[in-house]
PDB file of N, CA and C in Angstrom:
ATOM      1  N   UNK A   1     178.611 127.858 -52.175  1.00  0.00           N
ATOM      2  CA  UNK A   1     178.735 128.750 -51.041  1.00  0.00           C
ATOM      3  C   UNK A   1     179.967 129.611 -51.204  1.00  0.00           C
ATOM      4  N   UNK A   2     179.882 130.716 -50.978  1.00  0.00           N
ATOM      5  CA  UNK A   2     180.858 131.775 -51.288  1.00  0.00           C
ATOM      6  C   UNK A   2     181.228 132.413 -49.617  1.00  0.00           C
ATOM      7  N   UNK A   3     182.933 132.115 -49.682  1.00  0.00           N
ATOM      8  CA  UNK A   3     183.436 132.434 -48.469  1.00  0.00           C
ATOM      9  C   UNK A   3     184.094 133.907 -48.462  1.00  0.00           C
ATOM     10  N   UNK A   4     184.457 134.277 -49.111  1.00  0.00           N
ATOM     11  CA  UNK A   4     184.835 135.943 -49.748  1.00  0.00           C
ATOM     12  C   UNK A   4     186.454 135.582 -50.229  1.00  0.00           C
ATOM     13  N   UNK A   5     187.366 136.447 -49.944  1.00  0.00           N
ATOM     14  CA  UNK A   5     189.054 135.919 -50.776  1.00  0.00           C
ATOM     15  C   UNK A   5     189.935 135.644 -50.450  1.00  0.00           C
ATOM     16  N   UNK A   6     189.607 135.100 -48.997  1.00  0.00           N
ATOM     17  CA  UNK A   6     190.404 135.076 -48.103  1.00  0.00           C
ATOM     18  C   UNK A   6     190.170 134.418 -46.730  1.00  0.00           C
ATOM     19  N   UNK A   7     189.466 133.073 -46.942  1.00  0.00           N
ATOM     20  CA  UNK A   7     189.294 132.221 -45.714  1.00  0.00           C
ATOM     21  C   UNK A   7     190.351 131.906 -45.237  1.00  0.00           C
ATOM     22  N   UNK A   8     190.542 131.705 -44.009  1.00  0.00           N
ATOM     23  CA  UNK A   8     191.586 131.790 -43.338  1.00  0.00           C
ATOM     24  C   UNK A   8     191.695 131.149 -42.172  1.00  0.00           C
ATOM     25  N   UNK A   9     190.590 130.156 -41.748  1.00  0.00           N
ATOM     26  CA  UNK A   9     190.259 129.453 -40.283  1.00  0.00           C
ATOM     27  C   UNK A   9     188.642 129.174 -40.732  1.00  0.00           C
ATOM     28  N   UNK A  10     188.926 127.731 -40.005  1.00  0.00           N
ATOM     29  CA  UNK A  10     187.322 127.047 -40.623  1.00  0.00           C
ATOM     30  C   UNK A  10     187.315 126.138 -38.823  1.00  0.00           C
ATOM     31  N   UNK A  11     185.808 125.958 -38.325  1.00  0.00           N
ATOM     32  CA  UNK A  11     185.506 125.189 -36.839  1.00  0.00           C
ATOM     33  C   UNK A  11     184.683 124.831 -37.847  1.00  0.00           C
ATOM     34  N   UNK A  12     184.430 123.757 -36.922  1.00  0.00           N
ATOM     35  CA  UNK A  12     183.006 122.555 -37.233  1.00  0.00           C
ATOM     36  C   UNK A  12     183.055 122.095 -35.601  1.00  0.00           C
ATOM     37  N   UNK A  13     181.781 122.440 -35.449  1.00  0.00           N
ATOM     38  CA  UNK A  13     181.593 122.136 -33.977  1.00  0.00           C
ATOM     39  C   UNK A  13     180.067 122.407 -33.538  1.00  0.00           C
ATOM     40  N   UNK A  14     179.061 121.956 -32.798  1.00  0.00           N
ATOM     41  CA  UNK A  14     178.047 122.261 -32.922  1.00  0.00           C
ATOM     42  C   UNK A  14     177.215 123.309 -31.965  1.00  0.00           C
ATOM     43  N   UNK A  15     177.378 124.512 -32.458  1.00  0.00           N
ATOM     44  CA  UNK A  15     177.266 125.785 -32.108  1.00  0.00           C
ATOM     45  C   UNK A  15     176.157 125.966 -30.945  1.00  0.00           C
ATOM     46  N   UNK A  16     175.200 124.957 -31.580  1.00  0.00           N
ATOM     47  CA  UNK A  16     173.705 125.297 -30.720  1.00  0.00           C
ATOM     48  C   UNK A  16     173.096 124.289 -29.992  1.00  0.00           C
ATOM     49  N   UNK A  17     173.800 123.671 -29.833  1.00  0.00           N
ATOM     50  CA  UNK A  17     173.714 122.210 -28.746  1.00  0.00           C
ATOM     51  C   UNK A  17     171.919 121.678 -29.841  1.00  0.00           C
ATOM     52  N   UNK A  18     172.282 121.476 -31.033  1.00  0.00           N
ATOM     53  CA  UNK A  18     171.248 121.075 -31.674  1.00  0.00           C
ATOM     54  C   UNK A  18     171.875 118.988 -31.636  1.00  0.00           C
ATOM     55  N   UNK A  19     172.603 118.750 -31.475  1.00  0.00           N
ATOM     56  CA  UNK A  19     173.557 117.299 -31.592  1.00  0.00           C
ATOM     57  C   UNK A  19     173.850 117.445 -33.703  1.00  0.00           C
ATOM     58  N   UNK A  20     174.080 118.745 -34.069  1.00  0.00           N
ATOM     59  CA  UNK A  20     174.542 118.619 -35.318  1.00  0.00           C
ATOM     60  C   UNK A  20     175.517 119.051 -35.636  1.00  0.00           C
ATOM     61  N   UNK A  21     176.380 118.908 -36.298  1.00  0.00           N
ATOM     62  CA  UNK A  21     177.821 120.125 -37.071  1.00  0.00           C
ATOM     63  C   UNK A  21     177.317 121.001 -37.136  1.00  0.00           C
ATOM     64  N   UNK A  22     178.046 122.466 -36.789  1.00  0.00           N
ATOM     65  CA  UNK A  22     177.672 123.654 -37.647  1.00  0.00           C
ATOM     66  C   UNK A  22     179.039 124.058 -38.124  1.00  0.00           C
ATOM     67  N   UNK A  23     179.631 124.974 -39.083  1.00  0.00           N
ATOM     68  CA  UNK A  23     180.515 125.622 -39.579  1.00  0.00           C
ATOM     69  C   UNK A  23     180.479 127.139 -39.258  1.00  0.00           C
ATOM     70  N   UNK A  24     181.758 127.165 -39.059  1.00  0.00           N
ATOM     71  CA  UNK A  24     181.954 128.977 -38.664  1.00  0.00           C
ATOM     72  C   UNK A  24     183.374 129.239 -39.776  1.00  0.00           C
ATOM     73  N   UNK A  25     183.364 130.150 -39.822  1.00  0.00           N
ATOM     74  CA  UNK A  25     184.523 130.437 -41.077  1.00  0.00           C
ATOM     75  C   UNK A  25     185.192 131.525 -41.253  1.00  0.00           C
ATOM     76  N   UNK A  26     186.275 132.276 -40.827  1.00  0.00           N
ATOM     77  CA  UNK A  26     186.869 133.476 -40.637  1.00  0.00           C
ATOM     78  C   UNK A  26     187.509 133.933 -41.876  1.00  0.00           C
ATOM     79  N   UNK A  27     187.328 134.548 -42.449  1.00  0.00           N
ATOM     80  CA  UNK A  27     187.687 135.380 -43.768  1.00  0.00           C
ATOM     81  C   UNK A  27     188.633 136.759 -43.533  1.00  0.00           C
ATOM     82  N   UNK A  28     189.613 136.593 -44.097  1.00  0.00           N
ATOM     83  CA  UNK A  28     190.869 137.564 -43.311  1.00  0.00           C
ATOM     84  C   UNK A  28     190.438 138.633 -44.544  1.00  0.00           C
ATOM     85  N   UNK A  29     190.313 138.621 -45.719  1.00  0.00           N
ATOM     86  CA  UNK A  29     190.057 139.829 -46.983  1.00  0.00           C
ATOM     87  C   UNK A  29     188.837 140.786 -46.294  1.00  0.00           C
ATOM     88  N   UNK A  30     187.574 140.262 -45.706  1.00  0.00           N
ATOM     89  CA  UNK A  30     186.980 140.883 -45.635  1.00  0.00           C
ATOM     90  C   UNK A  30     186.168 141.037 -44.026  1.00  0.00           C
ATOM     91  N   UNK A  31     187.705 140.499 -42.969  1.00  0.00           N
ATOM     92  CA  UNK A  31     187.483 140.702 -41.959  1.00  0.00           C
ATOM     93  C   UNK A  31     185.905 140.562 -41.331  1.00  0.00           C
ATOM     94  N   UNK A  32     185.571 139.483 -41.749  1.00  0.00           N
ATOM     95  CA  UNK A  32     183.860 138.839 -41.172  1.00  0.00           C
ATOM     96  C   UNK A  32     183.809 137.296 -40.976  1.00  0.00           C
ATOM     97  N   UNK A  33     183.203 137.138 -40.076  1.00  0.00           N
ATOM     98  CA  UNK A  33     183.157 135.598 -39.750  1.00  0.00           C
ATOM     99  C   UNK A  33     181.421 135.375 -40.366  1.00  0.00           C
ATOM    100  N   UNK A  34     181.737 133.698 -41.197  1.00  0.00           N
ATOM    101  CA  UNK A  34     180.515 133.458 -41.808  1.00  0.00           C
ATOM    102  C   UNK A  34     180.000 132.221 -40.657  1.00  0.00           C
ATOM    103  N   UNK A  35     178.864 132.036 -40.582  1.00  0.00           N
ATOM    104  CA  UNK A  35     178.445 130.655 -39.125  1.00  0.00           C
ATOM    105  C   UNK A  35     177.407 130.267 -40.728  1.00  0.00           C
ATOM    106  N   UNK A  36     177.266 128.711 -40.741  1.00  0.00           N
ATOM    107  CA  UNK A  36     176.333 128.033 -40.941  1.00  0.00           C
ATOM    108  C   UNK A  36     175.927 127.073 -40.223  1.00  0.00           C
ATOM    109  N   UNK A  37     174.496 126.960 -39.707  1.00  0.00           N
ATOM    110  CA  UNK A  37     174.085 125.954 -39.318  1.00  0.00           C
ATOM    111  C   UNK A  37     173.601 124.974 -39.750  1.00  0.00           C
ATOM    112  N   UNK A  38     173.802 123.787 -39.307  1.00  0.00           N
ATOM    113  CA  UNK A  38     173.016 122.698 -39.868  1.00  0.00           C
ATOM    114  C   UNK A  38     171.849 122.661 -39.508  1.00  0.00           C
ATOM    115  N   UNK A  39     170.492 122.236 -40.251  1.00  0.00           N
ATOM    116  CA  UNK A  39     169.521 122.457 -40.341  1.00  0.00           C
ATOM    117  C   UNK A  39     168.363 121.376 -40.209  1.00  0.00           C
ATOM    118  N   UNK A  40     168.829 120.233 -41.308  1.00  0.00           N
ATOM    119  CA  UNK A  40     168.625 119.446 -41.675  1.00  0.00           C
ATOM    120  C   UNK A  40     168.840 118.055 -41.014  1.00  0.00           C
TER     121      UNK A  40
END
């Protein structure tokens, strides 16, 4: 998984009231926040 060059703040918290982790990830180089959900 590719975060860009410059992560800079990482949550784990579960975004979608699914009862799973998800990841959110703030990238300061390319000023965009990445969300993954858990799926599985």
């Amino acid at each position: 998984l590719g975060f860009g060059s410059s992560p800079i703040s990482l949550a784990v918290v579960d975004l979608n009231n699914d009862k799973q982790l998800d990841f959110a990830v703030v990238n300061e180089g390319t000023d965009n926040l990445k969300i993954l959900l858990e799926t599985c």
